[in-house]
Protein backbone atom coordinates (compact mmCIF):
# COMPACT_ATOMS: atom_id res chain seq x y z
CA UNK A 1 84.52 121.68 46.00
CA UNK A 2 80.54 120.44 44.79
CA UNK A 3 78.50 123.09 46.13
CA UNK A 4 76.49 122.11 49.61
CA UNK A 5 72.68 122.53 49.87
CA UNK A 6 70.38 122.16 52.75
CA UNK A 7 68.64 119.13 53.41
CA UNK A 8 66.05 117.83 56.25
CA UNK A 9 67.48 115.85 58.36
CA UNK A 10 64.48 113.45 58.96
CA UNK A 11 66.80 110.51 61.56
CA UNK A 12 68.68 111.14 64.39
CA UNK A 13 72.53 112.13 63.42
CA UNK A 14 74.81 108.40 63.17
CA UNK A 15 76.97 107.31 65.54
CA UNK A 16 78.31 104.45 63.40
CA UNK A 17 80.08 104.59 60.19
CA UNK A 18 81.63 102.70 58.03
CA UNK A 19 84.51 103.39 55.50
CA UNK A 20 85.40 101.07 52.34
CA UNK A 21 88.84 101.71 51.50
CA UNK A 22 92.23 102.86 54.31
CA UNK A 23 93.70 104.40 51.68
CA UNK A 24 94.50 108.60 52.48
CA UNK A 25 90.80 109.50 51.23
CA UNK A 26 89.78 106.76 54.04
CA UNK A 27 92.41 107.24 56.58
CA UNK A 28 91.40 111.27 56.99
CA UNK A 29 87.70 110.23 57.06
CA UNK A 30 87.91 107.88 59.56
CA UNK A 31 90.23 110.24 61.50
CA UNK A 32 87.72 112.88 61.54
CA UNK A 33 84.45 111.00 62.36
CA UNK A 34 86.93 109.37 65.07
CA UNK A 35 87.82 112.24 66.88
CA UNK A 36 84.15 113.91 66.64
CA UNK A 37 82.72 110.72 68.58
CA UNK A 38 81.51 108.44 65.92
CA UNK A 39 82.36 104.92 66.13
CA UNK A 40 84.50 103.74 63.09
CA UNK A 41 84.86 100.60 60.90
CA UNK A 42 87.28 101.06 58.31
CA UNK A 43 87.18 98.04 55.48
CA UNK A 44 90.69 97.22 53.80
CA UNK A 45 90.51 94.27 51.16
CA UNK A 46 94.67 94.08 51.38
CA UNK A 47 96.72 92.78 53.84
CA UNK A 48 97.45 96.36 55.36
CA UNK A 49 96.63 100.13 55.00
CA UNK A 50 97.84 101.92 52.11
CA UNK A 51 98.21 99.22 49.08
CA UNK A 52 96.82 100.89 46.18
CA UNK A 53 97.96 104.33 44.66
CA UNK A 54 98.12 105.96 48.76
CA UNK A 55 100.80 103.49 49.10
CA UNK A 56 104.01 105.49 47.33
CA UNK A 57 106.98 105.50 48.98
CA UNK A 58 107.05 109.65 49.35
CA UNK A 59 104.66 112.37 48.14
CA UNK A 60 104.84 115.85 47.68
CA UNK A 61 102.51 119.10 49.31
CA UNK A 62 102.50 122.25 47.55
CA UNK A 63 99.89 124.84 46.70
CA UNK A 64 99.08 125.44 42.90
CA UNK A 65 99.20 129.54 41.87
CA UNK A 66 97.13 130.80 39.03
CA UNK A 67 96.96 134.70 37.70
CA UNK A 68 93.33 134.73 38.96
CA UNK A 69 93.80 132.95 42.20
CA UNK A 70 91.08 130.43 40.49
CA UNK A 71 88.53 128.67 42.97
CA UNK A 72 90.82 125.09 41.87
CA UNK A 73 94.16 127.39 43.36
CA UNK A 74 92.25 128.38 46.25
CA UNK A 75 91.21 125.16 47.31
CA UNK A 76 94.83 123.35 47.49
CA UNK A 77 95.74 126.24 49.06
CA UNK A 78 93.07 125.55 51.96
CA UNK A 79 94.13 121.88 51.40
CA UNK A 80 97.16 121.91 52.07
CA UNK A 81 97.21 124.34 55.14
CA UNK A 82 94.69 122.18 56.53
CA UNK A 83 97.13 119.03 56.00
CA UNK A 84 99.85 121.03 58.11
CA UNK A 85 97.12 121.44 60.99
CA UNK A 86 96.74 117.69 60.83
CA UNK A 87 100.66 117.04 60.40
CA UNK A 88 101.20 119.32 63.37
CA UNK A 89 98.36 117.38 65.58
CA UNK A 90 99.88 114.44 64.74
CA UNK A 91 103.14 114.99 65.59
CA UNK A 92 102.33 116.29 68.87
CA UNK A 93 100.47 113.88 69.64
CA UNK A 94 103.44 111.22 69.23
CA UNK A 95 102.31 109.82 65.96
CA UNK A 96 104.51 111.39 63.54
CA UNK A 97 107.68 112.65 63.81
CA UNK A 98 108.88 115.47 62.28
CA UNK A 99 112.02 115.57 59.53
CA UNK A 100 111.66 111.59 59.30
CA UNK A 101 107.84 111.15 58.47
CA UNK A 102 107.56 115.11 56.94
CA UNK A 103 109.00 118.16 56.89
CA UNK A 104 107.67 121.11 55.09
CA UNK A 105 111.25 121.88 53.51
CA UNK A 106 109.27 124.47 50.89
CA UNK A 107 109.10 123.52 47.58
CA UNK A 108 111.18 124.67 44.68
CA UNK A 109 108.66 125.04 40.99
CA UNK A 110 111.02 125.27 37.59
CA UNK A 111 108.09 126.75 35.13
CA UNK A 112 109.39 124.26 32.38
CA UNK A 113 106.63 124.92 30.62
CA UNK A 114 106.30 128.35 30.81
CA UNK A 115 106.59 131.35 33.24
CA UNK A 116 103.62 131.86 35.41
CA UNK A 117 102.15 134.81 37.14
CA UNK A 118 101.02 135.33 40.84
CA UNK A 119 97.82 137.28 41.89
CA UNK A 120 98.52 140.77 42.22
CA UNK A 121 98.27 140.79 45.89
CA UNK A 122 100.74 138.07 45.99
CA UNK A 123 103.77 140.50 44.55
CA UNK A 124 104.89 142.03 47.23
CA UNK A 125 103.83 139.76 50.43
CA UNK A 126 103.80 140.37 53.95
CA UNK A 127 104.94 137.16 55.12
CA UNK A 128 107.49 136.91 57.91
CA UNK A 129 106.34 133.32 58.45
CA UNK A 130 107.69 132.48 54.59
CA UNK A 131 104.16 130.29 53.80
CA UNK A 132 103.54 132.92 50.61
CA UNK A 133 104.57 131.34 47.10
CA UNK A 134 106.78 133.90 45.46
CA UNK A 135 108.94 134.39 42.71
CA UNK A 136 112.45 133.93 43.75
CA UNK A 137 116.12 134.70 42.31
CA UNK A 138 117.79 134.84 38.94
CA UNK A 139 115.76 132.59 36.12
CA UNK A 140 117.50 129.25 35.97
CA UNK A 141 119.25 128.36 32.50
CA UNK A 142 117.29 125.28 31.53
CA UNK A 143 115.28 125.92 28.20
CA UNK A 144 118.20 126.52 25.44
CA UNK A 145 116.23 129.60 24.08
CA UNK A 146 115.68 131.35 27.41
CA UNK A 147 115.68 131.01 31.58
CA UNK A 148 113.43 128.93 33.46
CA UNK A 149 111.10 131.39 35.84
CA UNK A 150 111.33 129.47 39.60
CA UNK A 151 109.04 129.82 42.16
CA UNK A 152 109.10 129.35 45.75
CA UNK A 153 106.26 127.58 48.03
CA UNK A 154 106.93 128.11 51.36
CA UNK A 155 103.71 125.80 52.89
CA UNK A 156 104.55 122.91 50.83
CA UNK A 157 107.03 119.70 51.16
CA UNK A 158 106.56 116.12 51.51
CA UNK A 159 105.78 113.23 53.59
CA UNK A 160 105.35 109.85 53.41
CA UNK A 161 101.97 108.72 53.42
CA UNK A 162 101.86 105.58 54.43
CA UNK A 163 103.09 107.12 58.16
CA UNK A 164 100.48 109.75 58.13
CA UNK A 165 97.41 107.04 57.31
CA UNK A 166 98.73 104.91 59.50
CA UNK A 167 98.72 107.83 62.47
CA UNK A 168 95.11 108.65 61.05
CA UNK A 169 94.30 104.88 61.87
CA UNK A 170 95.12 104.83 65.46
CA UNK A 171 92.40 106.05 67.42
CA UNK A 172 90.34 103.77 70.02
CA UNK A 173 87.14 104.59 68.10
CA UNK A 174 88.44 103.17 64.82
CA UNK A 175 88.78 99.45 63.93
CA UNK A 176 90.22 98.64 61.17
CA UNK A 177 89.52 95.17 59.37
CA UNK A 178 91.61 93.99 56.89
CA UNK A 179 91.74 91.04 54.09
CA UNK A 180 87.95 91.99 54.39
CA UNK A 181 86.38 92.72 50.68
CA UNK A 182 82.76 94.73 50.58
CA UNK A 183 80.93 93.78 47.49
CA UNK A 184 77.76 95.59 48.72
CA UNK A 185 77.79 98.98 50.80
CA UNK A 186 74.23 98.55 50.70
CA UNK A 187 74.76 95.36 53.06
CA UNK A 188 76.92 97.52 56.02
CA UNK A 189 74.70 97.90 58.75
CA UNK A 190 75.83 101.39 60.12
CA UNK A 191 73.81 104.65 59.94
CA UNK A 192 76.38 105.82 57.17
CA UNK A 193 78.93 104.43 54.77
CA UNK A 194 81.47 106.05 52.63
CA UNK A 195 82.83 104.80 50.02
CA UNK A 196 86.69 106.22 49.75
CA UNK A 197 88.23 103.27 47.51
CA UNK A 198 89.83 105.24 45.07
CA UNK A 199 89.45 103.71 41.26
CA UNK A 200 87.84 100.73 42.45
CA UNK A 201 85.00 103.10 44.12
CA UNK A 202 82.78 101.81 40.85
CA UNK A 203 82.77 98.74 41.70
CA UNK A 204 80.48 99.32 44.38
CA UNK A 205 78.56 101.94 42.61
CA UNK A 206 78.31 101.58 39.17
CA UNK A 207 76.79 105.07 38.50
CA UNK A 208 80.88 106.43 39.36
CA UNK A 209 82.07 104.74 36.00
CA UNK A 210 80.54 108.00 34.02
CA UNK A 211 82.41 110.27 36.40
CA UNK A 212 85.74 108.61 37.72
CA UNK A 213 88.25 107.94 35.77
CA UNK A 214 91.33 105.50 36.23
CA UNK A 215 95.08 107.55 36.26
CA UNK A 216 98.42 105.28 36.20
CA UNK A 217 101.10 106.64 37.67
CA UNK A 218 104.74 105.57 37.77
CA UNK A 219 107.89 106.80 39.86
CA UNK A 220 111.35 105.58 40.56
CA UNK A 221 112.53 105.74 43.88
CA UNK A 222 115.79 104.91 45.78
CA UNK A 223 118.16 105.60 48.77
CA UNK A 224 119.92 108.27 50.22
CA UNK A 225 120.61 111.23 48.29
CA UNK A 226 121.30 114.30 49.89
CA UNK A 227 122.10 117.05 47.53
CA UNK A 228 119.02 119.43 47.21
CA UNK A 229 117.51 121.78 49.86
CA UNK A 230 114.68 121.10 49.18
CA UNK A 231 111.70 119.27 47.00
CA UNK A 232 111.41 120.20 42.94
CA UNK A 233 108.72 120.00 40.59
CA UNK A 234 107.62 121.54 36.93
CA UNK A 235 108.64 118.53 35.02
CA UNK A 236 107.74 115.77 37.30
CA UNK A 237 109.15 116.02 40.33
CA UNK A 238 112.55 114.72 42.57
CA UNK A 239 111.81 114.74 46.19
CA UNK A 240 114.47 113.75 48.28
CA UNK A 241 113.89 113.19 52.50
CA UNK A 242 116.42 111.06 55.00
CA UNK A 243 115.65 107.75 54.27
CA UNK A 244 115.30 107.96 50.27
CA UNK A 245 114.25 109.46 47.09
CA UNK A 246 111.25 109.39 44.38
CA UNK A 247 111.31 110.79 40.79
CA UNK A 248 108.63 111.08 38.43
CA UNK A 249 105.55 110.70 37.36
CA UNK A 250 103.68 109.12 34.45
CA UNK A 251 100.60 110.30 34.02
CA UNK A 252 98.22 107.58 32.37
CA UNK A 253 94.81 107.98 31.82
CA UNK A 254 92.60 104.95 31.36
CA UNK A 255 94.81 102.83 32.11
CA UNK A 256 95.37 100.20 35.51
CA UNK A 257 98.11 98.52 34.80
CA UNK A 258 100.32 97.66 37.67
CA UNK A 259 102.85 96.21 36.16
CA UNK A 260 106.31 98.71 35.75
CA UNK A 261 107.78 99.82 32.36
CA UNK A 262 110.65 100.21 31.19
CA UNK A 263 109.54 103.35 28.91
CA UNK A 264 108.09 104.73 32.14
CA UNK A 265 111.11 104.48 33.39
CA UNK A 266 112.88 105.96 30.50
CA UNK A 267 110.51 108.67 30.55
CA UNK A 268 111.11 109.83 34.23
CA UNK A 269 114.67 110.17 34.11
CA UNK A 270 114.14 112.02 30.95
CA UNK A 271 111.93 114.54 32.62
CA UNK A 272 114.59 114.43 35.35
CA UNK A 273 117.37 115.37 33.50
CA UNK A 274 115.18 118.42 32.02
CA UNK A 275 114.31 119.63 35.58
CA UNK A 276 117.46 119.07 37.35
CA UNK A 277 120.50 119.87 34.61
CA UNK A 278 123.06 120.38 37.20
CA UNK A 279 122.51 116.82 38.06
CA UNK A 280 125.81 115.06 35.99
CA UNK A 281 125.24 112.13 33.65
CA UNK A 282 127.23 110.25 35.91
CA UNK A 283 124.80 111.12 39.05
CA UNK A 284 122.16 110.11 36.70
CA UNK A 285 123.19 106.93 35.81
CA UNK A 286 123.79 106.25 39.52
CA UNK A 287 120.36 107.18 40.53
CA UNK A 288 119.07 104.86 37.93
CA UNK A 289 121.16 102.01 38.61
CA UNK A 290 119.86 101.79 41.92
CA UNK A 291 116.75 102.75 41.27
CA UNK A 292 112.95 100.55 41.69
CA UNK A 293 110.06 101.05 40.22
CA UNK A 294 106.87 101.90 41.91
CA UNK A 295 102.99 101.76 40.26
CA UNK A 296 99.81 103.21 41.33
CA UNK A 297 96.23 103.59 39.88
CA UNK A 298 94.41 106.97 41.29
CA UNK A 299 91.56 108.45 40.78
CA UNK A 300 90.54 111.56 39.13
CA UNK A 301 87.14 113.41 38.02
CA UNK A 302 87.85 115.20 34.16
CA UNK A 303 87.10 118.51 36.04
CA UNK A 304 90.03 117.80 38.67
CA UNK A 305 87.47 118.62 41.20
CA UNK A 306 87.13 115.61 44.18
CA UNK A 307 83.73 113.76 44.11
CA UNK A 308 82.40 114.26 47.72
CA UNK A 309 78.79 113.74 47.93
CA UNK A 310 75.95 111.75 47.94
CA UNK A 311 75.61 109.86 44.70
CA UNK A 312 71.81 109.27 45.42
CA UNK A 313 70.43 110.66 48.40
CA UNK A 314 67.09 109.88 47.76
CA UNK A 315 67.84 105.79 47.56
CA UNK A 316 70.70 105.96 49.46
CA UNK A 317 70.53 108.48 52.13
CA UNK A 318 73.12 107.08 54.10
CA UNK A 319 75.58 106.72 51.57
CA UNK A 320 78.57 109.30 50.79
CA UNK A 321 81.62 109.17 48.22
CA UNK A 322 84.81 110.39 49.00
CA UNK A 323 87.15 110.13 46.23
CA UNK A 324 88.85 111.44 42.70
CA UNK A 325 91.42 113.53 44.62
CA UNK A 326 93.67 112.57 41.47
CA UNK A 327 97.32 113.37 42.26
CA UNK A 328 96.68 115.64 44.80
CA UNK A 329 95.67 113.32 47.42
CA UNK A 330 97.78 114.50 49.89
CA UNK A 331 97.05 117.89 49.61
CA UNK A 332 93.09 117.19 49.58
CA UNK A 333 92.56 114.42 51.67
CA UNK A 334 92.13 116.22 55.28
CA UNK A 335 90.08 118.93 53.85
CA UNK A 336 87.45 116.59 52.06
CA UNK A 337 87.05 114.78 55.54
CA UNK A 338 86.81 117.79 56.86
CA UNK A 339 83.65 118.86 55.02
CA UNK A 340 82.19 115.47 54.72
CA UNK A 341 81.82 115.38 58.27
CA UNK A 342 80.67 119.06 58.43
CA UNK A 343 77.90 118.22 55.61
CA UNK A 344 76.76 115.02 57.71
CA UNK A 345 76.54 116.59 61.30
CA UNK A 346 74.93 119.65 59.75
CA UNK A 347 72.53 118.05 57.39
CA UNK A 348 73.98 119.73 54.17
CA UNK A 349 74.05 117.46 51.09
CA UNK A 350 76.89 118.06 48.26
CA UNK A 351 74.88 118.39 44.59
C-alpha cells in the first residue's frame, strides 16, 4: 500500500461523496463511507452493478506466501482476512448467504511452476482454527520429471462477486444511479469524489494512462460439477461452488478486447489439464462442450501495488483514486476502502 503522510485538513470533514464506477473497488467504498455516516452517490454508466471485469461469474480468495513474507504477501494476507470480516457482516446481516454466495472451502495451490517456501515461522503453525497456509501431503505427480509441491490455504475460497457488490450496495445512505455516464469528476458537486472505474479510470483523469495499465482476462465457466473439495490454482485456476464452475485465466496485457477467443479458450483447458491430470479426457471434453466464455478488462499498476490516493491534491483536493487492484480484486477491495476512508476522516494523504 502507497505510503500515507499527514496533511492539514483546512475544510470541515465531507458528508457527501460520490463514487464513479459500482464495480468491487466502488461497491466496498461506498459500503464503507455508508456505514461511517456519509451520504453516498454511486455512478454506474451500465444498466446494473458489476458489468465490467467485477462482473465474473465466480472468483477466487487466497493469500499469496513468499520466503520473506514480502510487504506484497503481507498485504493479501490483511486483504483477504479483512474480506472474511466483511463476508461474515454480510451474511449476518441477511445479505449473503453462506455456501451459495461464498464459502471459504480453503484453497488447494499445485506449485506448477516450482516448489515454494513458507516463512520460517510458518513451518510448524499453531493454528487450531486451520487459517495458516501450509505445506500439505505427499507431492502430487504432475511434472513428468518430478512431484508437484501443494500447498494448503486455509483463509481462502471463493465467492461470487456480483452477490457481494450487490450486498455492499444496499444501504439507505447509498443511491445508486445507473445508465448515468460522468465525463467530468470535476463537475460532481460533493465534498469528495472517487474515482473507482477500473481501466476506464483514465478517462476521467488522463494523468492514470502513465500508471494504469489495461489486463484482459478470459475464463470458461459452466454448470454443476461436483468433484473437488475444494478450489485449485498454480496453473490458472478451477473453482467449482453449487450452482457452477469457472476455469482459467488469460492474462493479457494491453489489451481490451471483449470479444472471446477461441485460442483463449484453447489455452485454459490446456492449463486445466496441466493442473488437474486426474481429470479424464472424457471429463474434459464434457466440461468444454458445455462450456461459455466469459471476458473482462482489469486494471493493474506494473508494481502490482493498488493506486489509492490523491492524484493531485493540490488541484484537486477533493479527489481520490481507488483502483489497479489487478486480479486480486477480491482479495483487495475491502481493505483499500478501508484505508481510503481512514486517510479521508483522518486527514492523511497517500504519496
Amino acid at each position: 500500500m502507497a505510503q500515507m503522510q499527514r496533511r492539514v485538513m483546512s475544510h470541515p470533514q465531507p458528508k457527501k461523496v460520490s463514487i464513479v464506477g459500482s464495480g468491487l473497488a466502488g461497491a466496498a467504498c461506498a459500503s464503507a463511507f455508508a456505514h461511517a455516516g456519509y451520504s453516498v452517490t454511486v455512478y454506474e454508466q451500465t444498466a446494473t452493478p458489476a458489468s465490467g471485469a467485477s462482473g465474473v461469474p465466480i472468483a477466487l480468495f487466497a493469500p499469496s506466501v513468499s520466503l520473506d513474507d514480502a510487504p506484497h504477501s503481507r498485504l493479501l494476507r490483511r486483504g483477504v482476512h479483512m474480506l472474511l470480516q466483511e463476508l461474515r457482516r454480510l451474511t449476518d446481516a441477511g445479505l449473503l448467504h453462506e455456501g451459495v454466495d461464498w464459502a471459504m472451502t480453503g484453497v488447494l495451490e499445485r506449485c506448477i511452476r516450482g516448489d515454494k517456501k513458507l516463512p520460517s515461522t510458518w513451518l510448524e503453525p499453531q493454528d487450531s482454527l486451520g487459517l495458516q497456509s501450509k505445506v500439505v501431503g505427499e507431492p502430487y505427480p504432475v511434472r513428468p520429471a518430478g512431484k508437484v509441491q501443494e500447498l494448503f490455504h486455509g483463509a481462502a475460497g471463493w465467492v461470487n462477486p456480483k452477490r457481494l457488490i450487490a450486498a455492499w450496495l444496499t444501504h439507505p445512505h447509498i443511491e445508486l444511479k445507473t445508465q448515468v455516464r460522468v465525463d467530468d469528476v470535476t463537475g460532481l458537486s460533493t465534498e469528495l469524489v472517487v474515482v473507482a472505474c477500473g481501466y476506464q479510470s483514465p478517462d476521467l483523469l488522463p494523468e492514470l494512462k502513465e500508471t494504469l495499465q489495461p489486463i484482459r482476462g478470459q475464463v470458461e465457466w459452466g454448470g454443476v460439477y461436483p468433484q473437488l473439495a475444494c478450489p485449485v490454482n498454480g496453473m490458472g485456476h478451477f473453482i467449482q461452488t453449487p450452482s457452477g464452475w469457472v476455469a482459467g485465466a488469460t492474462f493479457q496485457r494491453d489489451e481490451m478486447d471483449l470479444i472471446p477467443r477461441a485460442k483463449d479458450v484453447d489455452k485454459n483447458f490446456e492449463k486445466l489439464q496441466v493442473l488437474l491430470p486426474e481429470l479424464t479426457k472424457l471429463e474434459l471434453k464434457k466440461l468444454r462442450a458445455e462450456s461459455a466464455s466469459w471476458v473482462g478488462v482489469r486494471t493493474a499498476q506494473k508494481n502490482r501495488q493498488p493506486l489509492l490516493g490523491q492524484p493531485d491534491p493540490n488541484r484537486y483536493p477533493r479527489l481520490w483514486v481507488c483502483a489497479g487492484l489487478g486480479s486480486r480484486g477480491l482479495s483487495l477491495a475491502a481493505l483499500c476502502a478501508s484505508s481510503l476512508l481512514a486517510s479521508v476522516q483522518h486527514g492523511l494523504t497517500l504519496g
